[in-house]
N, C-alpha and C. Protein backbone atom coordinates (compact mmCIF):
# COMPACT_ATOMS: atom_id res chain seq x y z
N UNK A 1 63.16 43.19 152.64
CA UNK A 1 63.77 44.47 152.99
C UNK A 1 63.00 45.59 152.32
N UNK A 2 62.54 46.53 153.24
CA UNK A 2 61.94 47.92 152.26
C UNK A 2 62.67 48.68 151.22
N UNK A 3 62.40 49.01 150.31
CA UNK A 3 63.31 49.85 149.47
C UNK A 3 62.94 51.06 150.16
N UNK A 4 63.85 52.24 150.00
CA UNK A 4 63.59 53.26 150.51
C UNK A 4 63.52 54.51 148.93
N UNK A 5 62.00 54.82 148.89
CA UNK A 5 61.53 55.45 147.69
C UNK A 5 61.72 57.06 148.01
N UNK A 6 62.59 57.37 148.47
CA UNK A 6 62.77 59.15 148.99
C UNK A 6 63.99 59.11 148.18
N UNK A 7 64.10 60.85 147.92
CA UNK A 7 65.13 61.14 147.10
C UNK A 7 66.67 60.89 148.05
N UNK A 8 66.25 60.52 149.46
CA UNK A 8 67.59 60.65 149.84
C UNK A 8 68.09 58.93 149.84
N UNK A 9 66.51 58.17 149.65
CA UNK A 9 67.33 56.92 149.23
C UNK A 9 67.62 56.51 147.86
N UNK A 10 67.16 57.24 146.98
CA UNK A 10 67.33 57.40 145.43
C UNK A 10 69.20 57.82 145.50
N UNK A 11 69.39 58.78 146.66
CA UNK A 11 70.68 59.47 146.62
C UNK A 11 71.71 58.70 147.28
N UNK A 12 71.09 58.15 148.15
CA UNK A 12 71.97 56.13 148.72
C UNK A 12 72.30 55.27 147.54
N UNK A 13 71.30 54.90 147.01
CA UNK A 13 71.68 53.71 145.84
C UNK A 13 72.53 54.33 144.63
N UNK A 14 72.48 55.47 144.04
CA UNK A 14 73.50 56.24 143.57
C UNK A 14 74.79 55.96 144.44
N UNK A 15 75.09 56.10 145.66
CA UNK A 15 76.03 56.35 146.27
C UNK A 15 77.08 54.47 146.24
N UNK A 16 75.94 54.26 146.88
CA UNK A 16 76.77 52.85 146.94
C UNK A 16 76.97 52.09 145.39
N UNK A 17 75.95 52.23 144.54
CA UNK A 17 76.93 52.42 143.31
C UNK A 17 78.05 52.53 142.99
N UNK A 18 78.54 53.80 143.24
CA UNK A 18 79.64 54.28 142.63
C UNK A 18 80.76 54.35 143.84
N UNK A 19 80.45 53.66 145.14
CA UNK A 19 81.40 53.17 145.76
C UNK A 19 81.65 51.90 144.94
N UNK A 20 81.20 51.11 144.98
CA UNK A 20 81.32 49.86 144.85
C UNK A 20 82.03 49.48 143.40
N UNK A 21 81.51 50.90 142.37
CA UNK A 21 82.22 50.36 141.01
C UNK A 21 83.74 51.43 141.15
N UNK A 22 84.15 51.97 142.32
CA UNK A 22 85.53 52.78 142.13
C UNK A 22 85.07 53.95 141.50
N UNK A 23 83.99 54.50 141.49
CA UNK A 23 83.85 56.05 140.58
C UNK A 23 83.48 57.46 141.47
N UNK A 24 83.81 58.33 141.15
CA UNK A 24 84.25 59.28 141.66
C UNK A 24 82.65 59.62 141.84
N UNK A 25 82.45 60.13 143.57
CA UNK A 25 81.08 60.84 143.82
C UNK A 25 81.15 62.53 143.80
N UNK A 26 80.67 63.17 142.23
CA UNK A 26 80.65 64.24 142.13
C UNK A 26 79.55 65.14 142.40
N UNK A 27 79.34 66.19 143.19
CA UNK A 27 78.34 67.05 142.88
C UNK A 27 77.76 67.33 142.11
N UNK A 28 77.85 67.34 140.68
CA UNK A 28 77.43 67.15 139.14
C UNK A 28 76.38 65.98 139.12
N UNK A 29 76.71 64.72 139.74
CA UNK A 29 76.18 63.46 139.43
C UNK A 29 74.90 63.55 140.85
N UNK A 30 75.32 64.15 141.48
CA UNK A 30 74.20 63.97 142.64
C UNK A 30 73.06 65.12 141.86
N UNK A 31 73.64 66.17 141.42
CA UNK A 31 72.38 67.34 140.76
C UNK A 31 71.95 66.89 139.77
N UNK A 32 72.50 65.61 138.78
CA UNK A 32 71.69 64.94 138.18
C UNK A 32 70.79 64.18 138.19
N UNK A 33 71.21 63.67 139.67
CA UNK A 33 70.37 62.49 140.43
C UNK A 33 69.16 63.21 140.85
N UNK A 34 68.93 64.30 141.26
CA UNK A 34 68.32 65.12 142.00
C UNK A 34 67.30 65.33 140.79
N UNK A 35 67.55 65.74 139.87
CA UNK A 35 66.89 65.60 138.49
C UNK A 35 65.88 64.64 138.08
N UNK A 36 66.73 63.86 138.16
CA UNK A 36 66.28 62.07 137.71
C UNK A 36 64.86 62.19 138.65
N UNK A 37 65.24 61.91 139.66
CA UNK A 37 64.14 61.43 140.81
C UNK A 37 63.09 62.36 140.75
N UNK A 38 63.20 63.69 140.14
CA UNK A 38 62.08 64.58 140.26
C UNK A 38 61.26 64.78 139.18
N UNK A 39 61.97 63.95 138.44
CA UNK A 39 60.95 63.69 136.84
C UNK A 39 60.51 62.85 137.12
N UNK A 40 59.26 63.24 136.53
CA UNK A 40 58.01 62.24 136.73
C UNK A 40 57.71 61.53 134.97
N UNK A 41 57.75 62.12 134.02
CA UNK A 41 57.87 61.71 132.41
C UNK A 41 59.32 61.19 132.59
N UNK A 42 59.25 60.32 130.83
CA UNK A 42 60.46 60.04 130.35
C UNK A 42 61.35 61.47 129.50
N UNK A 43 62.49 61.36 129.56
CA UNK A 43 63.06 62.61 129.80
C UNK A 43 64.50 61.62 128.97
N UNK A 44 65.01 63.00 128.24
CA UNK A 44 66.22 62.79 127.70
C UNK A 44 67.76 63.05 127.84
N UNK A 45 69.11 63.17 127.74
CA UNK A 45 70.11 63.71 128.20
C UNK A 45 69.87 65.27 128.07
N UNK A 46 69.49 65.69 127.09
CA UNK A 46 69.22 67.24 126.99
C UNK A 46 68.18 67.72 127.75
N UNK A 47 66.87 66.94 127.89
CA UNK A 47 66.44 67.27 129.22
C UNK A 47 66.65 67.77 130.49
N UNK A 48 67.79 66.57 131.05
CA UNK A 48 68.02 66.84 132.38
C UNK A 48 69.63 67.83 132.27
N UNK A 49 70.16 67.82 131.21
CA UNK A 49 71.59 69.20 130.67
C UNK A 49 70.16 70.80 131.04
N UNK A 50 69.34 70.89 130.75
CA UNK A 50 68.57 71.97 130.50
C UNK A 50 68.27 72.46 132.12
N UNK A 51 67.98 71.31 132.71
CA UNK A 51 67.33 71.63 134.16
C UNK A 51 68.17 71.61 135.07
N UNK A 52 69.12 70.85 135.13
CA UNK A 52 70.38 71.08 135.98
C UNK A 52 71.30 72.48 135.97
N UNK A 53 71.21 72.91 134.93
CA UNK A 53 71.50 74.52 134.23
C UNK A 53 71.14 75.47 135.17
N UNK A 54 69.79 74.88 134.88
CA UNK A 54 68.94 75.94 135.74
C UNK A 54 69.01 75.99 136.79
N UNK A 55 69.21 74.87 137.57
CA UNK A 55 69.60 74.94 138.84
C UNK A 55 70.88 75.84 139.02
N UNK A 56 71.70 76.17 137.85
CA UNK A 56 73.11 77.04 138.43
C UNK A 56 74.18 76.04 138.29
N UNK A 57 74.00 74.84 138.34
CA UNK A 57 75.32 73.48 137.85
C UNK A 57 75.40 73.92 136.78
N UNK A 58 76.55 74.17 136.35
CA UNK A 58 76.99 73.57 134.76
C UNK A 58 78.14 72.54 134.18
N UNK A 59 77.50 71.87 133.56
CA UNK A 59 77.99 70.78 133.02
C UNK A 59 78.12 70.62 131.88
N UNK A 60 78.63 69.24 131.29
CA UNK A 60 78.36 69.05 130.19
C UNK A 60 77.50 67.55 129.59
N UNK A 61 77.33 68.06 128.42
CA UNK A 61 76.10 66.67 128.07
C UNK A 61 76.48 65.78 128.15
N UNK A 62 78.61 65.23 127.77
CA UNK A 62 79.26 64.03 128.51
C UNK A 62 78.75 63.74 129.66
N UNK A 63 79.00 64.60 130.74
CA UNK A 63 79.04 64.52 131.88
C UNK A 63 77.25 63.59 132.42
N UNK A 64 76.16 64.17 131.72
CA UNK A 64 74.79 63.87 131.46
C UNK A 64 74.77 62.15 131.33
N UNK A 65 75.27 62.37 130.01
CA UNK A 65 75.40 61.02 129.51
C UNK A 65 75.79 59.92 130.09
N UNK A 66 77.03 60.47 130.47
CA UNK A 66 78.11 59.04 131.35
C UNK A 66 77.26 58.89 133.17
N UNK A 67 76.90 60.05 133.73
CA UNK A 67 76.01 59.76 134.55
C UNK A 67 74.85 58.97 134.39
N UNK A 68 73.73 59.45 133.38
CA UNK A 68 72.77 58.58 132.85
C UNK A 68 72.99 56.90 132.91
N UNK A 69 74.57 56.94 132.40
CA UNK A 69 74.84 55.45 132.07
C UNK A 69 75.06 54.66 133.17
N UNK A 70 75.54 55.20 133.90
CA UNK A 70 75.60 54.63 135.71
C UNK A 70 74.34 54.48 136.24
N UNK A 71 73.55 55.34 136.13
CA UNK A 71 72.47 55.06 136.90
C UNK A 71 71.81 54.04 136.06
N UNK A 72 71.94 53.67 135.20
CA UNK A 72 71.20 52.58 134.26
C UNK A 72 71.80 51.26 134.54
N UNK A 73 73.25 51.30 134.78
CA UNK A 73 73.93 49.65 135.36
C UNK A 73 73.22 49.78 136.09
N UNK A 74 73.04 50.62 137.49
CA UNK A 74 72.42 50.42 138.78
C UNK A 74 71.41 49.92 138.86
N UNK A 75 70.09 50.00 137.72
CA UNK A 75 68.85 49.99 137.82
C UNK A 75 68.28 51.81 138.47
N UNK A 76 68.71 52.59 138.58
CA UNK A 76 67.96 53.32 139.00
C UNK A 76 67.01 54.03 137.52
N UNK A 77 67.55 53.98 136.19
CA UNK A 77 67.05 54.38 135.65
C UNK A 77 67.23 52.96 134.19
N UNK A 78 66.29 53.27 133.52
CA UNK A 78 66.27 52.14 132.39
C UNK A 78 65.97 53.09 130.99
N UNK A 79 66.88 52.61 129.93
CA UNK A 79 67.41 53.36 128.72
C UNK A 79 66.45 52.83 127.39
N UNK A 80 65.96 53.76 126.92
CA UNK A 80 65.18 53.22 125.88
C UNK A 80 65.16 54.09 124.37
N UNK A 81 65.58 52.67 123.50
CA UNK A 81 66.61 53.50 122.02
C UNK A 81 64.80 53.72 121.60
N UNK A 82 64.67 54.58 120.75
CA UNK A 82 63.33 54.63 120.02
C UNK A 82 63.99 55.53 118.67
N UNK A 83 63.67 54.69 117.24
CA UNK A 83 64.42 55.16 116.71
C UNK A 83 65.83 55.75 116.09
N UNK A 84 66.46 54.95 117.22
CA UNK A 84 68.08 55.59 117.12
C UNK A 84 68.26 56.66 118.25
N UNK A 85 66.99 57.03 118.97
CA UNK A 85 67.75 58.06 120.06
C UNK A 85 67.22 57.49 121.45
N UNK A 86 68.25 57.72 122.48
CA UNK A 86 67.69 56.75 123.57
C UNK A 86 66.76 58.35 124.67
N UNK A 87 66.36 57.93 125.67
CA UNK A 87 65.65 58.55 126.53
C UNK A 87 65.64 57.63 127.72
N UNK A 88 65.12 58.21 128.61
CA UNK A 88 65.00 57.18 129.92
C UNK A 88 64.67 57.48 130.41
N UNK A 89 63.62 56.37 131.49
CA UNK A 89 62.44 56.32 132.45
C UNK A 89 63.53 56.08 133.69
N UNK A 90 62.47 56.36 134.43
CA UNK A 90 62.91 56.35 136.19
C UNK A 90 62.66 54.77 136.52
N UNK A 91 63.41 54.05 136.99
CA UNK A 91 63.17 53.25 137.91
C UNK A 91 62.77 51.51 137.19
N UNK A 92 63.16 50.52 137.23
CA UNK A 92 63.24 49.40 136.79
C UNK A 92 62.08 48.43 137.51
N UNK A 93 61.23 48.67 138.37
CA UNK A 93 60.74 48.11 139.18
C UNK A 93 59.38 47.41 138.70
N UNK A 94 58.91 47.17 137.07
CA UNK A 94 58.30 46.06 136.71
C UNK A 94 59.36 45.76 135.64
N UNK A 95 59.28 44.32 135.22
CA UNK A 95 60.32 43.92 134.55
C UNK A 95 60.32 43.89 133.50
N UNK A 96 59.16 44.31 133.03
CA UNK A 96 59.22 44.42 131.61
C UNK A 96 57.99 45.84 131.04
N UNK A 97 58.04 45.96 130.10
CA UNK A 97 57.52 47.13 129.30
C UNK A 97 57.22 47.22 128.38
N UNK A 98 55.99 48.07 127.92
CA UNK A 98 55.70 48.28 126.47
C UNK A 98 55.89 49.85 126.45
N UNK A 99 56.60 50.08 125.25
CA UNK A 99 56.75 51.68 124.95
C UNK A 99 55.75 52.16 123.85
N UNK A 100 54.78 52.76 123.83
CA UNK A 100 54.03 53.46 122.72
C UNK A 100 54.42 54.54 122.36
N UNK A 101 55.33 54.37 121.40
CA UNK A 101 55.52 55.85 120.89
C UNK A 101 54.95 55.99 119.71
N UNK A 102 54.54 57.37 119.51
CA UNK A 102 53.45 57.94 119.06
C UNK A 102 54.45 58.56 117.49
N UNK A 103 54.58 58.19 116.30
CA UNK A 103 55.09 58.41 115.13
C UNK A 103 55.35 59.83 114.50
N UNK A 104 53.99 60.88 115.31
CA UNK A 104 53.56 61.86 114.58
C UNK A 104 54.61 63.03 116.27
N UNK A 105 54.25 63.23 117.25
CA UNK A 105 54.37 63.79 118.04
C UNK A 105 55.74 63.58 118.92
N UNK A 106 56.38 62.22 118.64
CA UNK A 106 57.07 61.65 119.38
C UNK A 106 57.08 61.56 121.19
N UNK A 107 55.98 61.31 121.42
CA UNK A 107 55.89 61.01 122.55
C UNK A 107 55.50 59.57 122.74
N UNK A 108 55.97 59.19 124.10
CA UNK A 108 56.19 58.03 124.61
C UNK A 108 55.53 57.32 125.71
N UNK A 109 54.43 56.80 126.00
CA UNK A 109 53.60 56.33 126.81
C UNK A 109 54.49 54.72 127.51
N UNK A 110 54.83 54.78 128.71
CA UNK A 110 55.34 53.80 129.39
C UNK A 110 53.73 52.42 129.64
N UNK A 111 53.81 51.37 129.38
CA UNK A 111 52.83 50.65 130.02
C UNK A 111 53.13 49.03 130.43
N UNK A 112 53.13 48.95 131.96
CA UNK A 112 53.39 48.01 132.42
C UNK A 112 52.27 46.62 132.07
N UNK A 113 53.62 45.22 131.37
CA UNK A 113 52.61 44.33 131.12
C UNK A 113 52.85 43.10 131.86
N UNK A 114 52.05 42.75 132.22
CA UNK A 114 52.24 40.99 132.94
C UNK A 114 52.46 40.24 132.40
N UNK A 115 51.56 40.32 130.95
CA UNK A 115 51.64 39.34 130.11
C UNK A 115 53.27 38.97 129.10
N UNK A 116 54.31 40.16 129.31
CA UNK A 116 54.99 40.17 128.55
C UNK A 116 56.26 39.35 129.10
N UNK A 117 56.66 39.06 130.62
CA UNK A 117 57.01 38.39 131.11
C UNK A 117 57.34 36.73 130.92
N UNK A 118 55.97 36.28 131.04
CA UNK A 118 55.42 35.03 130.74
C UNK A 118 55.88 35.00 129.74
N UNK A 119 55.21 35.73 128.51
CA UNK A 119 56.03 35.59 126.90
C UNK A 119 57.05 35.40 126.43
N UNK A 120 58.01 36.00 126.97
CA UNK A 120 59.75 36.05 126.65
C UNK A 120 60.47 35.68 127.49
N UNK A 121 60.23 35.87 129.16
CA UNK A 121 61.00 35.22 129.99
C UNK A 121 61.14 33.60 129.82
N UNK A 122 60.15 32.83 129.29
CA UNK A 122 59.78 31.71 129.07
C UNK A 122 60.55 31.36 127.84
N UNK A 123 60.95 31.98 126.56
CA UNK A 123 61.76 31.65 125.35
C UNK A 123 62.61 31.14 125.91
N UNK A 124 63.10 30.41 125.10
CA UNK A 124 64.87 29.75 125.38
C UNK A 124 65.22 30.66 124.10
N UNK A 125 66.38 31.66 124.12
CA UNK A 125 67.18 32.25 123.41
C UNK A 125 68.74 31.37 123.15
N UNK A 126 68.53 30.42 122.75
CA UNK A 126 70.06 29.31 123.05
C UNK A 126 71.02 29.71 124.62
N UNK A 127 71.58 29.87 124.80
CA UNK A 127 72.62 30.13 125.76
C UNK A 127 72.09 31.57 126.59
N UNK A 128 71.29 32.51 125.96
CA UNK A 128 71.26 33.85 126.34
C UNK A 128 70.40 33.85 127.28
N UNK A 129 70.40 34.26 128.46
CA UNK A 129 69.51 34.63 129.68
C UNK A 129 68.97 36.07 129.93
N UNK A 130 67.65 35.73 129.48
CA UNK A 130 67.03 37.10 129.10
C UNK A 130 66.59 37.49 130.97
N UNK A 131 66.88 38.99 130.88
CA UNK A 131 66.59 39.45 132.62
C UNK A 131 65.03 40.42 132.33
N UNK A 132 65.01 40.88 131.43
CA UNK A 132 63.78 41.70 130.96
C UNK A 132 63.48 41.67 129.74
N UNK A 133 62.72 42.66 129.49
CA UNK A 133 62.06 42.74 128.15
C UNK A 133 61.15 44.44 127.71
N UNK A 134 61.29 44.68 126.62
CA UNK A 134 61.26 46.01 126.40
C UNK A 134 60.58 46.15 124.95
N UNK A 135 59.54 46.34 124.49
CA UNK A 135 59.05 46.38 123.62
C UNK A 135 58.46 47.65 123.43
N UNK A 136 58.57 48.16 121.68
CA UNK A 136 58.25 49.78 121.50
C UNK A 136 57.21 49.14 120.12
N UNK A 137 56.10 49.89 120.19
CA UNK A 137 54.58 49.43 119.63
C UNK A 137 55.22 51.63 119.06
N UNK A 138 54.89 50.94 117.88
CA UNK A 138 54.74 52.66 117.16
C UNK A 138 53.51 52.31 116.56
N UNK A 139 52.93 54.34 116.75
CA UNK A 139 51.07 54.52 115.76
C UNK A 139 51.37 55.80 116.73
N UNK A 140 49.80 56.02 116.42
CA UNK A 140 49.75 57.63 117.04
C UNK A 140 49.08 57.39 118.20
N UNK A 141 49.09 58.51 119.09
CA UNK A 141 48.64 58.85 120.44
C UNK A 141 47.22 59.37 119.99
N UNK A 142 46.37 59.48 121.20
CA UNK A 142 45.20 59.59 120.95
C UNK A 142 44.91 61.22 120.50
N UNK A 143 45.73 62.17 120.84
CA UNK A 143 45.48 63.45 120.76
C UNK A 143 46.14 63.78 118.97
N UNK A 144 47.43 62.86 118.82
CA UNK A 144 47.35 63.06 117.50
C UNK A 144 46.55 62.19 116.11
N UNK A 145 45.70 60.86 116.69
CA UNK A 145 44.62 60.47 115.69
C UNK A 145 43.73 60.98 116.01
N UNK A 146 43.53 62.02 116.78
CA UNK A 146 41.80 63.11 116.87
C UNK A 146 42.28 64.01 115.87
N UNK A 147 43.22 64.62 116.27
CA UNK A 147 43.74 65.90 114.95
C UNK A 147 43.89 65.64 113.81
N UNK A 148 44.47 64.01 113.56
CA UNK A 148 44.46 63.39 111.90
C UNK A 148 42.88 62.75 111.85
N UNK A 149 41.84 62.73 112.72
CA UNK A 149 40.85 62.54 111.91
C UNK A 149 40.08 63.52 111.61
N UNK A 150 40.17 65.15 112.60
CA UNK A 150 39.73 66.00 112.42
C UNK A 150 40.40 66.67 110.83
N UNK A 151 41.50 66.37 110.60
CA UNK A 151 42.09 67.01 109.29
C UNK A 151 41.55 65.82 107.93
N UNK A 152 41.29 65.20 108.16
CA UNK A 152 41.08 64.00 107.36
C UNK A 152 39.29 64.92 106.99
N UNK A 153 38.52 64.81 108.13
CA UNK A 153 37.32 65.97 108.07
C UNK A 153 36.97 66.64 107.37
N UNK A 154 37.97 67.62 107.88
CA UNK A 154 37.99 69.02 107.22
C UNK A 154 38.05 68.87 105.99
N UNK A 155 39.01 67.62 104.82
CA UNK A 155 39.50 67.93 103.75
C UNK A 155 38.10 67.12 102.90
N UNK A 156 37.85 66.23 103.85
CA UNK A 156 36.27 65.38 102.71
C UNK A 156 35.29 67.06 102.44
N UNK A 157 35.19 68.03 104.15
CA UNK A 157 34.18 68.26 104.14
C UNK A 157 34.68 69.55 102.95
N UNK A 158 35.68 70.38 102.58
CA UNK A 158 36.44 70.95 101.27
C UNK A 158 36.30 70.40 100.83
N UNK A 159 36.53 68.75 100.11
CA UNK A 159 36.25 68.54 98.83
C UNK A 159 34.73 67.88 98.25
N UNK A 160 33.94 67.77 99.40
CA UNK A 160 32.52 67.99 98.70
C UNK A 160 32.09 69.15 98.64
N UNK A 161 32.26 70.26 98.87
CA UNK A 161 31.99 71.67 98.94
C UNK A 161 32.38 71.81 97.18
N UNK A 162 34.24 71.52 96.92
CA UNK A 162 34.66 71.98 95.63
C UNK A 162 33.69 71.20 94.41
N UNK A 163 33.46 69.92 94.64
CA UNK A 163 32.55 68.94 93.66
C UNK A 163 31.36 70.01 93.76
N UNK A 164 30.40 70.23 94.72
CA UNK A 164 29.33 71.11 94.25
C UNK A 164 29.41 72.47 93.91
N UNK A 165 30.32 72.87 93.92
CA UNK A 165 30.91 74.40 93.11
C UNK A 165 31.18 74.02 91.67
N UNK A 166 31.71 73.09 91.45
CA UNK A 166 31.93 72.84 90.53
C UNK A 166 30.84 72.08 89.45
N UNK A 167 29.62 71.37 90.03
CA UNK A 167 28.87 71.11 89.31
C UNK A 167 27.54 72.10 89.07
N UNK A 168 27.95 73.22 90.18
CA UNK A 168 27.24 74.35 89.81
C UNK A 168 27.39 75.07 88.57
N UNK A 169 28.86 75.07 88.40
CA UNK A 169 29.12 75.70 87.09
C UNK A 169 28.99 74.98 86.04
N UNK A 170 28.91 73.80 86.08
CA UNK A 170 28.63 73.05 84.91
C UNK A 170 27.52 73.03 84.73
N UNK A 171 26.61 73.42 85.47
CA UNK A 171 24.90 73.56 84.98
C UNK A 171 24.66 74.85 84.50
N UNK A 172 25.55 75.57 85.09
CA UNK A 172 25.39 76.99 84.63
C UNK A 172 26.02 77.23 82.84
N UNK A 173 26.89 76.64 82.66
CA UNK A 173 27.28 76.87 81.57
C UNK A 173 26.82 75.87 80.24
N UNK A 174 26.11 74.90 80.99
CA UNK A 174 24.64 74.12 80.12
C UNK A 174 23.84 74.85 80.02
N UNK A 175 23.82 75.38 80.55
CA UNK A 175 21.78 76.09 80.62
C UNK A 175 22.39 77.89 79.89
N UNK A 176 23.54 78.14 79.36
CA UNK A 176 24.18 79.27 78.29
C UNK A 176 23.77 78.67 77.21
C-alpha cells in the first residue's frame, strides 16, 4: 500500500488516530500538525508553541505537549530525551537511529543506521521485545571543534608570543 507523504495525508493519519483512540479532533491539534509536517529539523514543544502563535492559534504548551504525545503513539513523530529534555523528529520510517548531539551547541544531527538494527534487534532482552532502537553519541559538531581548535590556536599562538616577551626581558635585565 502507498503511504501518502502530503500534508493532507500527514493530516489523515492524525485523524484516524484520534478516531480510533476516542480523542477529540481539535483545530489546535491539526495547526500543530500543520507545524510538525513543515519542519524539516528536529524541533521542540516550544518550538512548535512559538510558530503556531504565529500563525494567530493560541494555545498552550499542555496543549503542545499532549498533542506531541499523540502523534508519537501514532508514529507520526518519534521523541527523543537528550539529557533530560525531549525534542522530536518527524516521522518513524527507519527503525532505528543514531542521535549526535553536539555537547557545546546543543544541536542534534539525526543519522540513519543499518547496522544498528542487526545489533539490537537481534539481543534477547529476557521477555522484552525490542521494536526499535535509538542511540545518542555526544562530542561536538564539526562547526563547534573548528572554533575549539581555532581557540585552542589562538591561545598556543598568545602564549608563545608571552614566553618571548618575557624572555626578552630577561635578557634585557641581564645585560643591566
Amino acid at each position: 500500500m502507498h503511504e501518502d507523504k502530503s500534508k493532507e495525508g500527514f493530516r489523515l493519519k492524525l485523524t484516524q488516530y484520534l478516531e480510533s483512540n476516542k480523542c477529540r479532533k481539535t483545530p489546535e491539534r491539526y495547526a500543530i500538525a500543520d507545524i510538525v509536517y513543515d519542519t524539516v529539523k528536529n524541533f521542540d514543544a516550544e518550538y512548535i508553541l512559538g510558530e503556531v502563535r504565529k500563525k494567530g492559534v493560541f494555545i498552550s504548551l499542555a496543549t503542545v505537549y499532549n498533542t506531541l504525545s499523540l502523534m508519537a503513539s501514532a508514529g507520526m513523530v518519534r521523541r527523543i530525551n537528550v539529557n533530560g529534555k525531549y525534542c522530536y523528529g518527524k516521522g518513524t520510517d527507519a527503525p532505528s537511529y543514531i542521535h549526535l548531539y553536539c555537547t557545546e551547541c546543543g544541536k542534534i544531527k539525526d543519522v540513519k543506521d543499518t547496522q544498528l538494527p542487526e545489533i539490537t534487534m537481534t539481543k534477547r532482552f529476557g521477555k522484552f521485545s525490542a521494536s526499535y532502537a535509538v542511540v545518542t553519541i555526544y562530542g561536538l559538531c564539526s562547526s563547534c571543534s573548528r572554533a575549539k581548535r581555532k581557540a585552542e590556536l589562538k591561545a598556543n599562538i598568545l602564549a608563545r608570543e608571552r614566553k618571548i616577551q618575557e624572555n626578552k626581558k630577561k635578557k634585557n635585565n641581564i645585560g643591566k
